[in-house]
N, C-alpha and C. Protein backbone atom coordinates (compact mmCIF):
# COMPACT_ATOMS: atom_id res chain seq x y z
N UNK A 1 11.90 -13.47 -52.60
CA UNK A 1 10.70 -12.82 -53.14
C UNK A 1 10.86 -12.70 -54.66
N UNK A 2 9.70 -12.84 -55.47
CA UNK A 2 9.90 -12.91 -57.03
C UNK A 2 9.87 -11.31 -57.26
N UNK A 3 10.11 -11.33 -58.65
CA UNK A 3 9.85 -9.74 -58.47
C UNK A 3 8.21 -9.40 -59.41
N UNK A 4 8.15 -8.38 -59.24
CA UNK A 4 6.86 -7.81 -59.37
C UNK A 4 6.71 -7.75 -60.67
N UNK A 5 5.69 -7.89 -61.22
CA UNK A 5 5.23 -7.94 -62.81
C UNK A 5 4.95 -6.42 -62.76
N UNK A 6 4.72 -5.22 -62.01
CA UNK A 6 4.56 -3.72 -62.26
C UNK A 6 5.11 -3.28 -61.04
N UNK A 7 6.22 -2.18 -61.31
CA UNK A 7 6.48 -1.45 -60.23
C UNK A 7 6.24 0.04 -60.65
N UNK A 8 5.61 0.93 -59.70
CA UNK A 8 5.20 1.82 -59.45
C UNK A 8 6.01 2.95 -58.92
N UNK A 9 6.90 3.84 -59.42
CA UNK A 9 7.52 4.76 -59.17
C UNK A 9 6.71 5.50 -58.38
N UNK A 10 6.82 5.90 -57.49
CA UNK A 10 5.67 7.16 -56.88
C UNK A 10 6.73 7.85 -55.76
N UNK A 11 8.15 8.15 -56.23
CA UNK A 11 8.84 8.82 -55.55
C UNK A 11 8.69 10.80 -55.61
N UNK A 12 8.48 11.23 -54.07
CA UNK A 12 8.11 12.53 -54.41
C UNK A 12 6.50 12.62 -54.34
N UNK A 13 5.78 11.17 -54.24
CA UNK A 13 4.52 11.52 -54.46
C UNK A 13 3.74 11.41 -52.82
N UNK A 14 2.99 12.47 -52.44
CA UNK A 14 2.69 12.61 -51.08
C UNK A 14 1.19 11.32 -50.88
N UNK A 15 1.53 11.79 -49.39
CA UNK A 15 0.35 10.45 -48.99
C UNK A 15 -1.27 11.43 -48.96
N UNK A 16 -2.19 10.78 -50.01
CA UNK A 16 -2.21 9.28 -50.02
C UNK A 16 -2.22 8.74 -51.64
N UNK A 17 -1.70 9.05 -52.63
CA UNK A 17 -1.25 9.20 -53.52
C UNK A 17 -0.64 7.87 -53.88
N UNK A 18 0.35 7.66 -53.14
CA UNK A 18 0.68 6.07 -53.29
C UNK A 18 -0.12 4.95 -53.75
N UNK A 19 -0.98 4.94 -52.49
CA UNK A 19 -2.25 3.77 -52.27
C UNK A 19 -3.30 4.36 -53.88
N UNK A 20 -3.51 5.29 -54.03
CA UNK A 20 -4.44 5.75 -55.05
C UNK A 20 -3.33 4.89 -56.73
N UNK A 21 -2.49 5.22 -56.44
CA UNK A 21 -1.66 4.48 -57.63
C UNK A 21 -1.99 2.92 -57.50
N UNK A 22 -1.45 2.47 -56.48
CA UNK A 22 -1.61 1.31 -56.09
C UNK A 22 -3.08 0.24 -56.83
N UNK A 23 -3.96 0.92 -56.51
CA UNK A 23 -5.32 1.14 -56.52
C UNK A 23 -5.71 1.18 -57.97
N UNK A 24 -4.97 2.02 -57.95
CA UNK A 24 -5.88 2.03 -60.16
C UNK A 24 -4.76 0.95 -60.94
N UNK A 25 -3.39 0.51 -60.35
CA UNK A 25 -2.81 0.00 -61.28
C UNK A 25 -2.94 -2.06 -61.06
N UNK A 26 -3.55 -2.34 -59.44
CA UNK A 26 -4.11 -3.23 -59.56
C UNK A 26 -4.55 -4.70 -60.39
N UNK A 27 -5.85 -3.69 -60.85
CA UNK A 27 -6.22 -4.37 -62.32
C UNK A 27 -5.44 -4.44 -63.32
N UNK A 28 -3.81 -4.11 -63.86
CA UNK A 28 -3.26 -4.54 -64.52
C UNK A 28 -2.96 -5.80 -64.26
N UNK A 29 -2.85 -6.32 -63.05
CA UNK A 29 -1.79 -7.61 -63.10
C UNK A 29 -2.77 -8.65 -62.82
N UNK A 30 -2.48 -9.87 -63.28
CA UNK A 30 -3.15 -10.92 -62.92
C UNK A 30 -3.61 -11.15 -61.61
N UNK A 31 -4.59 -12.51 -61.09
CA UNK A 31 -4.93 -12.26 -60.02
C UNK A 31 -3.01 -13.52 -59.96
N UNK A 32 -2.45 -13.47 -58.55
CA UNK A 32 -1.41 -14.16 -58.28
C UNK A 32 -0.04 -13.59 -58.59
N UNK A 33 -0.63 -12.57 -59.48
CA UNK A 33 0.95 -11.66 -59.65
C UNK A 33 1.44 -10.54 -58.68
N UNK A 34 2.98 -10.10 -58.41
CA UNK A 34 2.94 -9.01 -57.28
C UNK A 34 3.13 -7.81 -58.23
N UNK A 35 2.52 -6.72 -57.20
CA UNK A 35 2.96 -5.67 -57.94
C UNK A 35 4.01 -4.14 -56.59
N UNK A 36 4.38 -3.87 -57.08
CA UNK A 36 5.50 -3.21 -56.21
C UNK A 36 5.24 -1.24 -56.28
N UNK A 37 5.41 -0.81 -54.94
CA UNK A 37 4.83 0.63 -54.98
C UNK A 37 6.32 0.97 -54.20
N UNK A 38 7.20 1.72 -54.84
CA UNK A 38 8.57 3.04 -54.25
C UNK A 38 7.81 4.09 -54.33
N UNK A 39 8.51 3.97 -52.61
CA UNK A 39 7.42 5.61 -52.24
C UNK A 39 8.43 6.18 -51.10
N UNK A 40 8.79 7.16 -51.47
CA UNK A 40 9.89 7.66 -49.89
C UNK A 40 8.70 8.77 -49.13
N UNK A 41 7.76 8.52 -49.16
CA UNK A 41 6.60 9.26 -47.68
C UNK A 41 6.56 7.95 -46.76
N UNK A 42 7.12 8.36 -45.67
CA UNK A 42 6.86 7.83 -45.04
C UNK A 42 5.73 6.77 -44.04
N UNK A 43 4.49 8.21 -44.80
CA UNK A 43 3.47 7.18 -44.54
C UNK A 43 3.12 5.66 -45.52
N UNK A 44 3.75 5.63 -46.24
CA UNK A 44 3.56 4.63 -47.44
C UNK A 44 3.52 3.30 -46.52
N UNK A 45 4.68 3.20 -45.34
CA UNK A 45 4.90 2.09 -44.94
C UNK A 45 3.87 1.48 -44.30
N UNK A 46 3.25 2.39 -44.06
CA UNK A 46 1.53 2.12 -42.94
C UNK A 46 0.50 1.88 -44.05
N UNK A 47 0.59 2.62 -44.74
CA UNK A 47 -0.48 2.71 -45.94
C UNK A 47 -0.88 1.91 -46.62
N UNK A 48 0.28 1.30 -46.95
CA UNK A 48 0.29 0.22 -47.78
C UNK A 48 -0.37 -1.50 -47.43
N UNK A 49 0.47 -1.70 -46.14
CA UNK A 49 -0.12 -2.42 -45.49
C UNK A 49 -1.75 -2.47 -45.34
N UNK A 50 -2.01 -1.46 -44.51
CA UNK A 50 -3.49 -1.16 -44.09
C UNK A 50 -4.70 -0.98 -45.86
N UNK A 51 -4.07 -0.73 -46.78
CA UNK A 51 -4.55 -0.85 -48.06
C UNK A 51 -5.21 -2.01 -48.08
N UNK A 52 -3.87 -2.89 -48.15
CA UNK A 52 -4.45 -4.58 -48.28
C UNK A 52 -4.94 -4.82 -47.29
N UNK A 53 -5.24 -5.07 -46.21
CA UNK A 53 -6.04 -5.12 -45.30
C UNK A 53 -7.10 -5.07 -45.82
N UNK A 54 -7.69 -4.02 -46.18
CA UNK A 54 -9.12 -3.37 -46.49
C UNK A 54 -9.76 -3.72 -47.64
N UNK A 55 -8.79 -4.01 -48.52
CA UNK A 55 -9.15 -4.58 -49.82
C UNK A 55 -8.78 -6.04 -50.25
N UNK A 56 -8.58 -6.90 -49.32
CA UNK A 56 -8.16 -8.71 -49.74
C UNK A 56 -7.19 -8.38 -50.21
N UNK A 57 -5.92 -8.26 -49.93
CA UNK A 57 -4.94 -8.16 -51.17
C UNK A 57 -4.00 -8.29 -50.23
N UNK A 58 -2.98 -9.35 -50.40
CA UNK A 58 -1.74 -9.87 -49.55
C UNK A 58 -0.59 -8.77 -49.47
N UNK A 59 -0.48 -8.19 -48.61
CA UNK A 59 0.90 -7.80 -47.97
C UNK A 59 2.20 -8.74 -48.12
N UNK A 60 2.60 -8.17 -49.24
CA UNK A 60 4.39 -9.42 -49.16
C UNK A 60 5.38 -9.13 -48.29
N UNK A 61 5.38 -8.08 -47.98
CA UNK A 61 6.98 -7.13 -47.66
C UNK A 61 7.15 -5.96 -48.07
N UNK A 62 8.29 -5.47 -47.34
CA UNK A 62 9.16 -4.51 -48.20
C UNK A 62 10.58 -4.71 -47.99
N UNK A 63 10.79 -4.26 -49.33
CA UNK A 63 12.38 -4.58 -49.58
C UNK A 63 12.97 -3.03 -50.02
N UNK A 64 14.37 -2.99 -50.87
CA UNK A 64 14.52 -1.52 -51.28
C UNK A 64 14.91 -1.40 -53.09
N UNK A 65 15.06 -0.62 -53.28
CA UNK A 65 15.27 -0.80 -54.99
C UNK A 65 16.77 -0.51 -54.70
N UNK A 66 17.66 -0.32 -56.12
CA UNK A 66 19.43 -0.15 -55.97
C UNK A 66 19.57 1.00 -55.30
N UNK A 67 18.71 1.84 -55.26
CA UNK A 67 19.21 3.43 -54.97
C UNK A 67 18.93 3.36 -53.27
N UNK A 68 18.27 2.50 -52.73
CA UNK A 68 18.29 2.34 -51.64
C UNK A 68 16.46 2.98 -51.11
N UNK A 69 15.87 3.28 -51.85
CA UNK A 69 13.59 3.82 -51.45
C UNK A 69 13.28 2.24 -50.82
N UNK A 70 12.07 2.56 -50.13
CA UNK A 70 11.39 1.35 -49.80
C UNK A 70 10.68 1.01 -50.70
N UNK A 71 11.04 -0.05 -50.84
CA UNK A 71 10.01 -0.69 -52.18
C UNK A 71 8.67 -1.32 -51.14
N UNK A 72 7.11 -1.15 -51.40
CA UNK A 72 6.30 -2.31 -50.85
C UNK A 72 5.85 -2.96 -52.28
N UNK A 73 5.63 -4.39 -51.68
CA UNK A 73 5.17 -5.44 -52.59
C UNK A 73 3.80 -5.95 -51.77
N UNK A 74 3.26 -6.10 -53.04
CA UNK A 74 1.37 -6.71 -52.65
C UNK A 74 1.11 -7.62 -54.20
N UNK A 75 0.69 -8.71 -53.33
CA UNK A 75 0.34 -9.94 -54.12
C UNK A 75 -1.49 -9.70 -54.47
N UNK A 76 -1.82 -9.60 -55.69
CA UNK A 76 -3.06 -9.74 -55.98
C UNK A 76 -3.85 -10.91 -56.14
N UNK A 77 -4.84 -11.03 -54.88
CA UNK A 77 -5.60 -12.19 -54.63
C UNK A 77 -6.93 -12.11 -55.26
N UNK A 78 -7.48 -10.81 -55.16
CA UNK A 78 -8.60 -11.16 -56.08
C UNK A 78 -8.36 -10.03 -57.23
């Protein structure tokens, strides 16, 4: 996996907070670039997914950062 042209700290930040980050920071990245959301709520892992779903926007994975958070990654298609 490449890494993300913006990653999104949102540790500590409750659901749905994540996806709302997610969401406004978007439009920074090109369309084809990923951008990456660390979120230790658990709901993030659902959230995130089901985000892109709803909005065209590719689900890559999740992986973890050094400290060991779930990182999710989403590829911007449109």
């Amino acid at each position: 996996m490449s890494e993300p042209s913006v990653e999104l700290d949102c540790r500590g930040i409750p659901c749905p907070r994540p996806v709302i980050e997610l969401a406004k920071a978007l439009p920074t990245v090109e369309v084809g670039e990923l951008l990456a959301v660390v979120s230790d709520d658990p709901a993030a892992r659902h959230d995130v997914p089901a985000w892109c779903r709803m909005r065209g926007q590719e689900y890559v994975g999740e992986d973890s950062t050094a400290d060991g958070l779930p990182r999710y990654v989403v590829k911007r298609l449109t």
